[in-house]
Protein backbone atom coordinates (compact mmCIF):
# COMPACT_ATOMS: atom_id res chain seq x y z
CA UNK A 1 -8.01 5.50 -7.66
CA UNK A 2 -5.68 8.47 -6.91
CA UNK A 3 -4.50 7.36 -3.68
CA UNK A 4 -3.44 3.53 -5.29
CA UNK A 5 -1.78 5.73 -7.63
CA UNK A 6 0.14 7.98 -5.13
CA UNK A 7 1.09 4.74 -3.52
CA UNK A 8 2.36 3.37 -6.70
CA UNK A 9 4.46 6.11 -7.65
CA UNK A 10 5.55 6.36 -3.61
CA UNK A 11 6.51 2.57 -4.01
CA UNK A 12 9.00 3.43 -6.61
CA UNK A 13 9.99 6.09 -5.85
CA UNK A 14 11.39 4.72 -2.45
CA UNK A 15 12.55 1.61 -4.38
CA UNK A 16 14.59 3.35 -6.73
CA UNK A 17 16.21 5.59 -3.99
CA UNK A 18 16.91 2.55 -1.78
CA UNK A 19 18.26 0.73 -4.75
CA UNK A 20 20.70 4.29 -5.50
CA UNK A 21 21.63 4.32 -1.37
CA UNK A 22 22.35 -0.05 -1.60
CA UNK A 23 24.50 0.65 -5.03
CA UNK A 24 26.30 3.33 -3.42
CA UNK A 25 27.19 1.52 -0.21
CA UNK A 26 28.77 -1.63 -2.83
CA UNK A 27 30.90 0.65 -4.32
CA UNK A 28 31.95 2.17 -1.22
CA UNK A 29 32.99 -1.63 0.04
CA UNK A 30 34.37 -2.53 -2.83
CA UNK A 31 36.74 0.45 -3.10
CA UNK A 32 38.10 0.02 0.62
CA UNK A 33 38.63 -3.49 -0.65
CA UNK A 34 41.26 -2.18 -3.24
CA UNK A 35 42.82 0.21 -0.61
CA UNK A 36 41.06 3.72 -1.21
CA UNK A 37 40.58 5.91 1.67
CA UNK A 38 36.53 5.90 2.15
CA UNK A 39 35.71 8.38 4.73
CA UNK A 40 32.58 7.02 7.26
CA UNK A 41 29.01 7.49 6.85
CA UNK A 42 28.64 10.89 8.39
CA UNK A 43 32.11 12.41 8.16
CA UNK A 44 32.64 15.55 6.98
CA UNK A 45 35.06 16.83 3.93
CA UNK A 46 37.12 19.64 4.82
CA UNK A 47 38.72 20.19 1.09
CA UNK A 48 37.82 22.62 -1.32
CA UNK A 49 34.14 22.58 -3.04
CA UNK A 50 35.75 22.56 -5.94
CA UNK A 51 39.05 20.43 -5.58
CA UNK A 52 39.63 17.23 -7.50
CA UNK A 53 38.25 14.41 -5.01
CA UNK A 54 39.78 10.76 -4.94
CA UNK A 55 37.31 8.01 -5.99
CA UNK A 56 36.75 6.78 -2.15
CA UNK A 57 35.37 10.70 -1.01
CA UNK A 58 33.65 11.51 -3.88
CA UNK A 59 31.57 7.58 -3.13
CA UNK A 60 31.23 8.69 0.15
CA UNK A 61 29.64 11.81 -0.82
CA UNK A 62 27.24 9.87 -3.72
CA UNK A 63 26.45 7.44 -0.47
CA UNK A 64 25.83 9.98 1.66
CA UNK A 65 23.46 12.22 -0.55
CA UNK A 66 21.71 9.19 -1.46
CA UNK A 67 20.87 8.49 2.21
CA UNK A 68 19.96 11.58 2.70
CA UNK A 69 17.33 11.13 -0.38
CA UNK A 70 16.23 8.04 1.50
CA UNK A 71 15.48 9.49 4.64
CA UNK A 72 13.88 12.18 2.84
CA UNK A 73 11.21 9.63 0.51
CA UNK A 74 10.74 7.02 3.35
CA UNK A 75 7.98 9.02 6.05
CA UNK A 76 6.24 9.90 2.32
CA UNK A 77 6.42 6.39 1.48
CA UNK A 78 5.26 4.85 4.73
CA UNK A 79 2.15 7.56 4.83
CA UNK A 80 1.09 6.93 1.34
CA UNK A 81 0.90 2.87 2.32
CA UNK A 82 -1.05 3.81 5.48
CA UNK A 83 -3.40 5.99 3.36
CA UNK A 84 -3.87 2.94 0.71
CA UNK A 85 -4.56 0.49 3.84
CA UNK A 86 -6.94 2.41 5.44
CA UNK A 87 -8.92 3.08 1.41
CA UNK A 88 -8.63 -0.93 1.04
CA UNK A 89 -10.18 -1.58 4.70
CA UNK A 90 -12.64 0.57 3.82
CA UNK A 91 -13.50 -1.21 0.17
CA UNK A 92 -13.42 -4.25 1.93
CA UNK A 93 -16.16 -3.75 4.42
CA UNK A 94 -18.40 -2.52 1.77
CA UNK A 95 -17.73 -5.14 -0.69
CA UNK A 96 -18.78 -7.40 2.32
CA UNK A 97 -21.87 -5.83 3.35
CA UNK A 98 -22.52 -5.88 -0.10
CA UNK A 99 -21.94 -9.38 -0.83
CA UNK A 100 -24.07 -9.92 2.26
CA UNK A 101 -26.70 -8.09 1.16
CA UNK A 102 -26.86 -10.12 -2.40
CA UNK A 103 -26.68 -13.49 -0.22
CA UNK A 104 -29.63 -11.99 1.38
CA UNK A 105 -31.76 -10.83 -1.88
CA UNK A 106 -31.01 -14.01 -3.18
CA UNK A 107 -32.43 -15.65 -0.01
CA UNK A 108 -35.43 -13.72 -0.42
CA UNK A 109 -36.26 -14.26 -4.09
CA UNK A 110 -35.58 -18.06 -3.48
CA UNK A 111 -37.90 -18.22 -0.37
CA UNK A 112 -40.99 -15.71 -2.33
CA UNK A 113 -39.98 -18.02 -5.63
CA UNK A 114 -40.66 -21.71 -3.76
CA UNK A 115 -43.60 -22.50 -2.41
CA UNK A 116 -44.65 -23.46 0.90
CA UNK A 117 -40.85 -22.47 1.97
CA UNK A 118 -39.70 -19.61 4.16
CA UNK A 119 -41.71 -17.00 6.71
CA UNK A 120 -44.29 -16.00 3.73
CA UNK A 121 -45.27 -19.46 2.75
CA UNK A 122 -45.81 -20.26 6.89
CA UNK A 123 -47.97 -17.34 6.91
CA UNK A 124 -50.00 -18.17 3.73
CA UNK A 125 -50.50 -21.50 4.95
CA UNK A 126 -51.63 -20.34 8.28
CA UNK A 127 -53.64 -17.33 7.57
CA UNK A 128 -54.86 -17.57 4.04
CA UNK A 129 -57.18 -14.36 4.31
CA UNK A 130 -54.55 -12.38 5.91
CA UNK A 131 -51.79 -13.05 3.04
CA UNK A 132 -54.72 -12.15 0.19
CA UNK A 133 -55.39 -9.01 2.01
CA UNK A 134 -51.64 -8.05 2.20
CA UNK A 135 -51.04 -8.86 -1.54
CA UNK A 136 -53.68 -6.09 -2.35
């Protein structure tokens, strides 16, 4: 249906954004580990737009924008699962009153199918007259 779908494509959507937002936060790590200046999640460049940036600001930036995309896909995400919950809750209570209601048929035609079993056969055997007049 078009709401599993919408969930689908939410699903990886938000994976592949997380999975951008983890990578960028690695290579953050690993270049503080070899000494680059990384500026914090949140902090602001103050250099040109279009100056050359050293490898630790421009990661910052790439982890910051990625967050950003993150924050952006995850309420979109989380709705599209809610939406797909509710649909399956839904499916699920009729597939169960419809399984009940086969369980019940099948009852039936088992009890009508064997004699001298279930309410009918009771009846029959009781009241002969008044099961011939209700089979007219």
């Amino acid at each position: 249906s078009s709401v599993k779908s919408k969930a689908e494509d939410a699903e990886s959507v938000f994976k592949r954004a997380q999975r951008t937002f983890d990578e960028a936060k690695k290579r953050c790590a690993e270049l503080k580990k070899q000494g680059e200046e990384v500026p914090d999640e949140g902090e602001k460049d103050i250099s040109a737009a279009g100056a050359w940036k050293p490898p630790g600001v421009r990661a910052a930036k790439d982890r910051d924008a990625a967050k950003a995309a993150l924050a952006k896909v995850k309420p979109v995400h989380e709705k599209a699962q809610e939406a797909l919950q509710a649909k399956e809750k839904v499916a699920g209570a009729i597939k169960e009153k419809m399984s009940a209601a086969k369980q019940r048929k099948q009852e039936l035609e088992e009890s009508a199918a064997a004699p001298g079993k279930g309410r009918a056969a009771k009846v029959a055997l009781k009241r002969p007259a008044a099961s011939a007049k209700g089979a007219k």
